[in-house]
C-alpha atoms as a PDB file:
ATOM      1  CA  UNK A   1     223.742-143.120 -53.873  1.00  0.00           C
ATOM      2  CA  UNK A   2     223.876-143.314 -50.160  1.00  0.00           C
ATOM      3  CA  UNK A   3     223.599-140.565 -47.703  1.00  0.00           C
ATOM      4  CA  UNK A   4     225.773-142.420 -45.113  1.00  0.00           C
ATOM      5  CA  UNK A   5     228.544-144.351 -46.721  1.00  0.00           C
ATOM      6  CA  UNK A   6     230.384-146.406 -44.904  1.00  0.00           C
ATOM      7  CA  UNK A   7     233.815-148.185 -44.790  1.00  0.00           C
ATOM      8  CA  UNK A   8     235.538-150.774 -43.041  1.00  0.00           C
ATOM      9  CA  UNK A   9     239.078-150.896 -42.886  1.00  0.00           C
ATOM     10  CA  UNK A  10     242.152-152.054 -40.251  1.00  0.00           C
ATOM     11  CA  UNK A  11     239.581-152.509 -37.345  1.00  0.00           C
ATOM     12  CA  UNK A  12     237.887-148.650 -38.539  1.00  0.00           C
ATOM     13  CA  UNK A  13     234.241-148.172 -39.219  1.00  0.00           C
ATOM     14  CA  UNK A  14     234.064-144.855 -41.146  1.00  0.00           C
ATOM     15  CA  UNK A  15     230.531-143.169 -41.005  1.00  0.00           C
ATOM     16  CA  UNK A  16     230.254-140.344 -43.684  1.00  0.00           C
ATOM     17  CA  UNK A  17     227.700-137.958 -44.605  1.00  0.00           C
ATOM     18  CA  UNK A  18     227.292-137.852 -48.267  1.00  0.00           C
ATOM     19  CA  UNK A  19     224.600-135.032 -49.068  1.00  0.00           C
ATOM     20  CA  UNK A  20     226.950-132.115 -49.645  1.00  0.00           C
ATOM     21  CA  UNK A  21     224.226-130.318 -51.743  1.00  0.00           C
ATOM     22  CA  UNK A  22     221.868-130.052 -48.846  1.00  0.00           C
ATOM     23  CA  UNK A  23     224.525-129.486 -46.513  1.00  0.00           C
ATOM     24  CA  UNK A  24     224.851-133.083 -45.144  1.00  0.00           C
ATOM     25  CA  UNK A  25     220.827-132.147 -43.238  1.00  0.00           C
ATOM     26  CA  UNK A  26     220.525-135.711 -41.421  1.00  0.00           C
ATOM     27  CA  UNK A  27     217.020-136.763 -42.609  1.00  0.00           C
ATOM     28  CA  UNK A  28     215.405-140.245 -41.062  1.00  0.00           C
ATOM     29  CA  UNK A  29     216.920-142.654 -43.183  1.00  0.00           C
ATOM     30  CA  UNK A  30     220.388-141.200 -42.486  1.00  0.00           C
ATOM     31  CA  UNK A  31     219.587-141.346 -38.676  1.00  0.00           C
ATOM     32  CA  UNK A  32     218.533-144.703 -38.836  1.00  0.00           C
ATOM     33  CA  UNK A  33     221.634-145.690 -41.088  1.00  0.00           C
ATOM     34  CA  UNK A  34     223.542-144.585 -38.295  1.00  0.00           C
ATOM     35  CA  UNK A  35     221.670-145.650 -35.640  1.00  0.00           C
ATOM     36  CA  UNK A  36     221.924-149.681 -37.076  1.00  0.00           C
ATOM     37  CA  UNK A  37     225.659-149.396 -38.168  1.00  0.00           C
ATOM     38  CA  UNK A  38     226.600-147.986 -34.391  1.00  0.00           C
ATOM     39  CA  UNK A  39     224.694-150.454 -32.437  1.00  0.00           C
ATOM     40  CA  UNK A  40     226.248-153.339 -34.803  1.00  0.00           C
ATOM     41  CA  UNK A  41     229.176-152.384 -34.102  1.00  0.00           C
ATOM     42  CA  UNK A  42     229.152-152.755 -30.672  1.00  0.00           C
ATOM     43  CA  UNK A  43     229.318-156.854 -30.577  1.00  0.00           C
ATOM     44  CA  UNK A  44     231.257-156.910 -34.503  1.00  0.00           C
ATOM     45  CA  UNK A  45     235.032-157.842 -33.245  1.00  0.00           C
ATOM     46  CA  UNK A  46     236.374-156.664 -36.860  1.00  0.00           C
ATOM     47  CA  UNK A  47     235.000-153.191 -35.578  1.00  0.00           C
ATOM     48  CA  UNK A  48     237.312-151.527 -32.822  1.00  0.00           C
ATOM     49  CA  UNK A  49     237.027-147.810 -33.733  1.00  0.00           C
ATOM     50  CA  UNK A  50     233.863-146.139 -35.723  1.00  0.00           C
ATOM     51  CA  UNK A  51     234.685-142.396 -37.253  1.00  0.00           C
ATOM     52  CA  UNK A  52     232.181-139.899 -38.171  1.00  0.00           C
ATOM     53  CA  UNK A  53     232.980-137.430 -40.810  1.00  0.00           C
ATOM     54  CA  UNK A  54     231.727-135.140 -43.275  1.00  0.00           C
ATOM     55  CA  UNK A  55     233.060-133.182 -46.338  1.00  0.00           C
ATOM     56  CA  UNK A  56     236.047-130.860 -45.848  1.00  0.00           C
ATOM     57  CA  UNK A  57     233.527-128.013 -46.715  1.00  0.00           C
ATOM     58  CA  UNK A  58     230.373-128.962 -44.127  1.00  0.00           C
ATOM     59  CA  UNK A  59     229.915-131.795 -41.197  1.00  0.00           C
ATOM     60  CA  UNK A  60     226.395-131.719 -41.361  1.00  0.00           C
ATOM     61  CA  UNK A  61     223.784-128.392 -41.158  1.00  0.00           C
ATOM     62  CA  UNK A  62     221.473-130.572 -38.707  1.00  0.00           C
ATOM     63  CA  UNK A  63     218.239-131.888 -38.840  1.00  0.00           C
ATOM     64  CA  UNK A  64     216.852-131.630 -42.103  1.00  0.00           C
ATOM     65  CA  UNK A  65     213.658-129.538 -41.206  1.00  0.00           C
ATOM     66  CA  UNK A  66     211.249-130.603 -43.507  1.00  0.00           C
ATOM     67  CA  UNK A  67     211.984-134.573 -43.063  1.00  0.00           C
ATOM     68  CA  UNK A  68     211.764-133.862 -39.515  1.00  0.00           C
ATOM     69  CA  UNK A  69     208.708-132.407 -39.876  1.00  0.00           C
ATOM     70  CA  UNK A  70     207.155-135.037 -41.476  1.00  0.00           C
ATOM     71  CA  UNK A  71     208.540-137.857 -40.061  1.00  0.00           C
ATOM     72  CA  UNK A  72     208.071-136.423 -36.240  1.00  0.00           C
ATOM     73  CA  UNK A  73     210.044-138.639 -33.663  1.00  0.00           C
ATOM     74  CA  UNK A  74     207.943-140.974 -32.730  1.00  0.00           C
ATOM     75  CA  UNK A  75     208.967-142.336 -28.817  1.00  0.00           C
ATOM     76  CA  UNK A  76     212.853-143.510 -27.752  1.00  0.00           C
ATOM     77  CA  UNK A  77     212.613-145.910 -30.434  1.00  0.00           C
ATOM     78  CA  UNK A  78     212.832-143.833 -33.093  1.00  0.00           C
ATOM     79  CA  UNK A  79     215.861-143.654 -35.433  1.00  0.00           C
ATOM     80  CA  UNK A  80     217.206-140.459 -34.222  1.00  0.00           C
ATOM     81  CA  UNK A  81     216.794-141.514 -30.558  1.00  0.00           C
ATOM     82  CA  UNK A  82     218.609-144.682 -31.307  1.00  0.00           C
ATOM     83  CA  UNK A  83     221.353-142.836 -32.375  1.00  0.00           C
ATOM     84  CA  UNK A  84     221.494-140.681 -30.156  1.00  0.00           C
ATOM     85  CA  UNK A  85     221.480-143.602 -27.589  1.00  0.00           C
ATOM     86  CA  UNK A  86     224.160-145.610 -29.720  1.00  0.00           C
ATOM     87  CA  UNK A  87     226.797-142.332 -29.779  1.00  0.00           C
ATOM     88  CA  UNK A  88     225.673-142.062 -25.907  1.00  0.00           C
ATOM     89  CA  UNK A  89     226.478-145.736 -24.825  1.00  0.00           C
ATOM     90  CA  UNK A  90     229.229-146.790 -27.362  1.00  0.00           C
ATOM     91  CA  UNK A  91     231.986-148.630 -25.549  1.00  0.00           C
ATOM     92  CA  UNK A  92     234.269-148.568 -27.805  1.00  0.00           C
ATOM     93  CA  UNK A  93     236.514-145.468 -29.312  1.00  0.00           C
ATOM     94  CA  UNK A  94     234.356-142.883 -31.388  1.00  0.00           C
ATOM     95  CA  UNK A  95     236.199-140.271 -33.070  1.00  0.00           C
ATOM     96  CA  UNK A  96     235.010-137.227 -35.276  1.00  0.00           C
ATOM     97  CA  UNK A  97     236.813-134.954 -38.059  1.00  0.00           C
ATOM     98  CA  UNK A  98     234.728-131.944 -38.349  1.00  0.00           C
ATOM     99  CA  UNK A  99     235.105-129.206 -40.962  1.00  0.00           C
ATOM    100  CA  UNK A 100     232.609-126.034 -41.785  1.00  0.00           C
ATOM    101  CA  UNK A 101     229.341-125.740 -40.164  1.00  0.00           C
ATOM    102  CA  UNK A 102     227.943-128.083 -37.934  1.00  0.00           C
ATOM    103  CA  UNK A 103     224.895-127.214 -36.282  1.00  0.00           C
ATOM    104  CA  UNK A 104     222.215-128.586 -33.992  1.00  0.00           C
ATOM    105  CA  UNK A 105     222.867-132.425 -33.686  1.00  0.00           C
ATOM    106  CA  UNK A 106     225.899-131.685 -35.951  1.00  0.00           C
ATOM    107  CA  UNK A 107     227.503-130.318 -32.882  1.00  0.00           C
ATOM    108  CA  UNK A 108     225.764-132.175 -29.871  1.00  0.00           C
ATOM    109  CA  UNK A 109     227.011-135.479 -31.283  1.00  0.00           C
ATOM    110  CA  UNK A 110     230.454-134.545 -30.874  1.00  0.00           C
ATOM    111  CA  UNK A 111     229.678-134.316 -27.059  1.00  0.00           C
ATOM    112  CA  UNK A 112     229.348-137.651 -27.465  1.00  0.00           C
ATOM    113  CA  UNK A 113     233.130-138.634 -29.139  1.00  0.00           C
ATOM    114  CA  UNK A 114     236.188-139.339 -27.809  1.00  0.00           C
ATOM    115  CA  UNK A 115     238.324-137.681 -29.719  1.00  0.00           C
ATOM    116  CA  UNK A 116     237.482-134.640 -32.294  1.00  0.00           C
ATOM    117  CA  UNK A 117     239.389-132.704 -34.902  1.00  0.00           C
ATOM    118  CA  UNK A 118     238.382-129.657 -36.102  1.00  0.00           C
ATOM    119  CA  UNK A 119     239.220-128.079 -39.378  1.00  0.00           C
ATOM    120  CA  UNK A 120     240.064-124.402 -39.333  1.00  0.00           C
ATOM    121  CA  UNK A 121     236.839-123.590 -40.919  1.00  0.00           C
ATOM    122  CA  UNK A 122     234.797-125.295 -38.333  1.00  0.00           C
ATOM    123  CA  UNK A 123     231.507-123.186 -37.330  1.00  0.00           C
ATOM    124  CA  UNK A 124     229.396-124.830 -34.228  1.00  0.00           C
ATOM    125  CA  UNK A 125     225.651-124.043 -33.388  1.00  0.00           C
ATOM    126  CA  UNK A 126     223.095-125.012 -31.344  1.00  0.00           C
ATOM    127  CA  UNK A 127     219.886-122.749 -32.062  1.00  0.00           C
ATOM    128  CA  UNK A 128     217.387-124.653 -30.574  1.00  0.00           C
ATOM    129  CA  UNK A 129     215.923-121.515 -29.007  1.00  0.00           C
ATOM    130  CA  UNK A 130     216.218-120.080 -32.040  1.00  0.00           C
ATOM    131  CA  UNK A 131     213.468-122.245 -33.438  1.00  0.00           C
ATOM    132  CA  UNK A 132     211.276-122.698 -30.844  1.00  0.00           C
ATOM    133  CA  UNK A 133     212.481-125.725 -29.335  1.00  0.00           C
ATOM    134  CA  UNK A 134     215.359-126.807 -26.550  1.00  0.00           C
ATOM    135  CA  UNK A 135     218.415-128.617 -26.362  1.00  0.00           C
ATOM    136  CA  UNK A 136     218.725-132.639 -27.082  1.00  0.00           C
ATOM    137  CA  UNK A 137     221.228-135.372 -26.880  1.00  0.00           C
ATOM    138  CA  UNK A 138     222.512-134.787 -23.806  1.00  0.00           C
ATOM    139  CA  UNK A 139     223.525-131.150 -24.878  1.00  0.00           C
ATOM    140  CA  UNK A 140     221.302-129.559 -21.253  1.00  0.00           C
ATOM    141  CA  UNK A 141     224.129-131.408 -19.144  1.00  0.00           C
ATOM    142  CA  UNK A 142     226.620-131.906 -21.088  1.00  0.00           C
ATOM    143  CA  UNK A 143     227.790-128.591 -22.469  1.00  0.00           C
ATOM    144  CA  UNK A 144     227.749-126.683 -18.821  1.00  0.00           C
ATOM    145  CA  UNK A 145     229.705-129.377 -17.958  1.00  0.00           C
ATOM    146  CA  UNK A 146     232.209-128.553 -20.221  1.00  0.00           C
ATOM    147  CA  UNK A 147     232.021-125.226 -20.844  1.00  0.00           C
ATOM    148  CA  UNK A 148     230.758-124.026 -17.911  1.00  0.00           C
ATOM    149  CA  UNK A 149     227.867-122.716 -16.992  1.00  0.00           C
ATOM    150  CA  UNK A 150     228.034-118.919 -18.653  1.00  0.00           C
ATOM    151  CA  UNK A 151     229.886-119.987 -21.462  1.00  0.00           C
ATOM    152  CA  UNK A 152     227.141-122.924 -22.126  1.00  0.00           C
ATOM    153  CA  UNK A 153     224.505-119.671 -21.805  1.00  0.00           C
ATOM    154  CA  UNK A 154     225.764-118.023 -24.014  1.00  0.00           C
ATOM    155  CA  UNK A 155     225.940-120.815 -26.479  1.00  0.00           C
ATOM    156  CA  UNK A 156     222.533-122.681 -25.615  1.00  0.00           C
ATOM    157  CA  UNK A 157     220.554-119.103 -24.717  1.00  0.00           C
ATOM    158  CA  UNK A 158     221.837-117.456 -28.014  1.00  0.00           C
ATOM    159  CA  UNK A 159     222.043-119.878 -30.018  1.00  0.00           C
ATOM    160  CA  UNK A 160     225.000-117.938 -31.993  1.00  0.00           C
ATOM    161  CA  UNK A 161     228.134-119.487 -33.952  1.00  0.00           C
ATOM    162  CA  UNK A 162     231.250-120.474 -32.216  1.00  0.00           C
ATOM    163  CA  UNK A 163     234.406-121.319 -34.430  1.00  0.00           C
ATOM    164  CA  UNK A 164     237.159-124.091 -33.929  1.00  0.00           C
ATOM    165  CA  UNK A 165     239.393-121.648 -31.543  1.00  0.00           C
ATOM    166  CA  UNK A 166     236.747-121.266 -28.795  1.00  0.00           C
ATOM    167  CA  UNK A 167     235.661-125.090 -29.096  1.00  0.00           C
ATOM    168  CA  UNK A 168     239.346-126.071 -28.637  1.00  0.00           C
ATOM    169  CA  UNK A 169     239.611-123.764 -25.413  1.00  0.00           C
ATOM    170  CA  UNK A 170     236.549-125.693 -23.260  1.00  0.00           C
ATOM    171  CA  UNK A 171     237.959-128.684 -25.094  1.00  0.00           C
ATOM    172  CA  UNK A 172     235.301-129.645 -27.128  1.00  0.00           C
ATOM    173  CA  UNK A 173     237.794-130.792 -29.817  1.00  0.00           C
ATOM    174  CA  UNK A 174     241.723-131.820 -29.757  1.00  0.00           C
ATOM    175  CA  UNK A 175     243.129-130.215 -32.259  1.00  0.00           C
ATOM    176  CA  UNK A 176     242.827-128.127 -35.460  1.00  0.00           C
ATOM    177  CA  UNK A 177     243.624-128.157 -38.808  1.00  0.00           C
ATOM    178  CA  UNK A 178     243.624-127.375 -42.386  1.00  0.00           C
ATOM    179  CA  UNK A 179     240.266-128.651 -43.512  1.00  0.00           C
ATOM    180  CA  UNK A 180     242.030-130.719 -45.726  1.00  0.00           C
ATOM    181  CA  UNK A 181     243.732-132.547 -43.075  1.00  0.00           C
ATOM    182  CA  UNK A 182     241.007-133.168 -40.826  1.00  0.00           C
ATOM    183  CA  UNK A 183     239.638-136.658 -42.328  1.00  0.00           C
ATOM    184  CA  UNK A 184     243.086-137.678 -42.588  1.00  0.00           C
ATOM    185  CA  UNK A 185     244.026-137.000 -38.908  1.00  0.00           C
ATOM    186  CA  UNK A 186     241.058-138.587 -37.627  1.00  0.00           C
ATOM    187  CA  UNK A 187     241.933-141.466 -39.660  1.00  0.00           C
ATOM    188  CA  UNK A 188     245.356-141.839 -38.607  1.00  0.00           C
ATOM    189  CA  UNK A 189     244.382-141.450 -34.737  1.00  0.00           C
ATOM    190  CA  UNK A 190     241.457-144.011 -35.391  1.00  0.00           C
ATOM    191  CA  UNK A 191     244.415-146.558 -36.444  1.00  0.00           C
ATOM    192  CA  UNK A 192     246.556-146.191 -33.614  1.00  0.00           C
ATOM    193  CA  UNK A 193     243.562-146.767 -30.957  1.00  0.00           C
ATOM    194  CA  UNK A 194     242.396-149.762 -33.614  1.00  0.00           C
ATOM    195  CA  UNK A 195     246.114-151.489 -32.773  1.00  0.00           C
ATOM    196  CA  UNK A 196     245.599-150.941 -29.121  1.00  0.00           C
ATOM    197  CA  UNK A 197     244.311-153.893 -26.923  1.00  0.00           C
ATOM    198  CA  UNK A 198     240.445-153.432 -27.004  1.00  0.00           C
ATOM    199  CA  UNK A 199     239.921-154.627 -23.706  1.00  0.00           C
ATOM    200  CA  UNK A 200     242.135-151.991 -22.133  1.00  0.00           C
ATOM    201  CA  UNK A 201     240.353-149.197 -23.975  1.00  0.00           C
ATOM    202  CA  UNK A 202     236.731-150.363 -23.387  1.00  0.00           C
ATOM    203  CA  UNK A 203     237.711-150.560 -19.496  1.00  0.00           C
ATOM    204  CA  UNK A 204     239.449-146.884 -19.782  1.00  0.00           C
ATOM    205  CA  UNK A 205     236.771-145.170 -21.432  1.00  0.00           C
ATOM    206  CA  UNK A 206     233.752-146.830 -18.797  1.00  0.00           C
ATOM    207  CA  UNK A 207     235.791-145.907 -15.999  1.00  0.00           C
ATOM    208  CA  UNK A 208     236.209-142.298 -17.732  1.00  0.00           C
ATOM    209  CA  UNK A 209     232.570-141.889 -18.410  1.00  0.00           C
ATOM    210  CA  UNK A 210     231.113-143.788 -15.394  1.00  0.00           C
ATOM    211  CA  UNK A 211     228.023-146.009 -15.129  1.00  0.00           C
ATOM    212  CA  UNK A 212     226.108-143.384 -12.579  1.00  0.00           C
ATOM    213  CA  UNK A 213     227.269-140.647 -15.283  1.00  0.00           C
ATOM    214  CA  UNK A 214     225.722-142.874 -18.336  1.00  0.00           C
ATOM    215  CA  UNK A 215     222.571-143.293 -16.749  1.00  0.00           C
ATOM    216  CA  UNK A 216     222.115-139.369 -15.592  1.00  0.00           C
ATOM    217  CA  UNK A 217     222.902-138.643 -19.409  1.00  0.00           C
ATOM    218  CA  UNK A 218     220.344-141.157 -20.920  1.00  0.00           C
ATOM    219  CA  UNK A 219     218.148-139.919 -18.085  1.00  0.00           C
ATOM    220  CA  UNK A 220     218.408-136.350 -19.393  1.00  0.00           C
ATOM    221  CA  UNK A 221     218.840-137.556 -23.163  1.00  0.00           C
ATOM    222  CA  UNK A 222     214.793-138.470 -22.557  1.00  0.00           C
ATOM    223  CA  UNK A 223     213.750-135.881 -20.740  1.00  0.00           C
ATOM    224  CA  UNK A 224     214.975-133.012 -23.210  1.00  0.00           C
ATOM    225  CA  UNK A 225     213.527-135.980 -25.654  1.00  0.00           C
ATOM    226  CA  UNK A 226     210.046-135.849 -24.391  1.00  0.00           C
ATOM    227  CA  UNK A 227     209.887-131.790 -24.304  1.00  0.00           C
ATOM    228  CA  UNK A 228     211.661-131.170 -27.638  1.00  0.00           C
ATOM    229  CA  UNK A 229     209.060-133.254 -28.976  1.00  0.00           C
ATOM    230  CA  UNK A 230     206.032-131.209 -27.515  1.00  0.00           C
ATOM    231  CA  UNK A 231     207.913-128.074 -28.080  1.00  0.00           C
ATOM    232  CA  UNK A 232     207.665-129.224 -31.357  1.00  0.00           C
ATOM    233  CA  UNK A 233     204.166-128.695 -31.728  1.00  0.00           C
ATOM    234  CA  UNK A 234     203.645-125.102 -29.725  1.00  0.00           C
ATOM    235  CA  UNK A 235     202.931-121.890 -31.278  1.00  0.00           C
ATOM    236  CA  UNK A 236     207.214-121.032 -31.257  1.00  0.00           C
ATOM    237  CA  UNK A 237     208.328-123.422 -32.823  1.00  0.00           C
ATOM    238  CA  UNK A 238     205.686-123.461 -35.792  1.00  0.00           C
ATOM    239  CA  UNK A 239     206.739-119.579 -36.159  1.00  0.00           C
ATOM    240  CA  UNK A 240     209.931-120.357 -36.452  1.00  0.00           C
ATOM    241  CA  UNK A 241     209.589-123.552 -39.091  1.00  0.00           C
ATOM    242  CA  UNK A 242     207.029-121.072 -41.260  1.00  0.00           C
ATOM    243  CA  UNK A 243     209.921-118.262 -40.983  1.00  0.00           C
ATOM    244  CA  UNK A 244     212.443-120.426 -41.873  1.00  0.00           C
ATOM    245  CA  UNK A 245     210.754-121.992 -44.769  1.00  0.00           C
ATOM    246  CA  UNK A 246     209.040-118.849 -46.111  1.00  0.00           C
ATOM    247  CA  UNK A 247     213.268-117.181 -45.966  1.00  0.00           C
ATOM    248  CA  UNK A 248     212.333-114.698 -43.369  1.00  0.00           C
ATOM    249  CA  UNK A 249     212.949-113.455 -39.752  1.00  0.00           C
ATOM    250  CA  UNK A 250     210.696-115.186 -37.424  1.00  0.00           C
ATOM    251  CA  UNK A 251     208.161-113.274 -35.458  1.00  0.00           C
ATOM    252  CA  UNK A 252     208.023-114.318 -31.583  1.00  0.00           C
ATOM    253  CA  UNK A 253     207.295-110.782 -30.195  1.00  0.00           C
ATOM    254  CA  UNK A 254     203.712-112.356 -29.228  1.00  0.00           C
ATOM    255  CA  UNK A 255     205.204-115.695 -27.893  1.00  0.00           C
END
């Protein structure tokens, strides 16, 4: 069965992550699923709005460590960076409908949508520090930007759990709801943008982001890029994989 399943319908490209049992962990074959179905979409006419969802009970727990591990990023041409480049550049509406935890790039992609809906059990994270390693997609600029800049501190420098209240306050999503209802909202809002003339919301949302903007974010997309992916292999962050695989507090009193 597929980890990403997708469906077309009315104009709607709906992006799921299917792999519940391991929390919906985006491995490299999910990443480049997404990465190819995103940057298809951007020339496919029948496609006007793409969705990305998860189950009611998780959005997705991140990278899945051990994949990532083994299948290290190799250069901006790697799946995750291509989707990471696809959510960045995508001219066309991107929505999300996020319920339980989403952590790491299970938060930083939302950054990235348009619109977001949050169940009421929504839990965001971004512990990069926490394992050695610092922010990526965009997450360095973009997240001072809209939290501002203690608020991002707290949430990059920690690396603690924020729930669907706080994200709605710096307006990281639009609305929340029963976690039930979150697929189905997203949905429905998808459909309404879907009937809308594309050309008017293609112009709306470049003017919104900006072309100088886009290429500051893809500039700092790379950067954080190119030192997540030495961090990678430095004494902290192999601590902190070892800890985390071996089910224990990692050790960086000597780092």
């Amino acid at each position: 069965m597929s980890e990403i399943l997708s469906n077309h319908d009315a104009g709607v490209l709906t992006l799921t992550f299917n792999r519940v049992e391991r929390k919906n962990s985006i491995n490299v074959a999910m990443y480049d699923a997404l990465a190819t179905a995103i940057e298809n979409a951007v020339d496919d006419d029948a496609t006007r709005v793409i969705v990305i969802q998860g189950h009611e009970t998780v959005f997705s727990a991140g990278n899945d460590l051990q994949d990532f591990l083994k299948n290290k990023p190799q250069g901006m041409d790697s799946p995750v960076f291509r989707f990471l480049r696809g959510i960045a550049t995508f001219p066309k509406p991107l929505l999300a409908a996020v319920c339980g935890p989403a952590v790491g790039v299970g938060t930083t992609m939302l950054l990235h949508c348009d619109l977001v809906y949050a169940g009421d059990n929504a839990a965001f994270s971004m512990p990069f520090v926490n394992l050695g390693l610092c922010p990526e997609a965009g997450s360095s600029l973009l997240v001072p930007r809209m939290f501002g800049y203690h608020r991002a501190a707290e949430a990059l420098l920690l690396g603690e759990p924020f729930f669907a209240e706080a994200a709605l306050e710096v307006g990281m999503v639009n609305r929340i709801v029963p976690p039930s209802e979150a697929n189905a909202l997203a949905q429905a809002q998808a459909r309404k943008l879907a009937a809308k003339p594309m050309s008017s919301l293609i112009e709306t949302k470049r003017l919104m982001k900006g072309s100088r903007q886009q290429e500051v974010l893809l500039k700092r997309i790379s950067e954080e890029g190119a030192s997540f992916g030495r961090m990678l292999g430095e004494p902290a962050a192999r601590e902190a994989m070892t800890a985390f695989m071996e089910k224990r507090h990692p050790d960086f009193s000597k780092l």
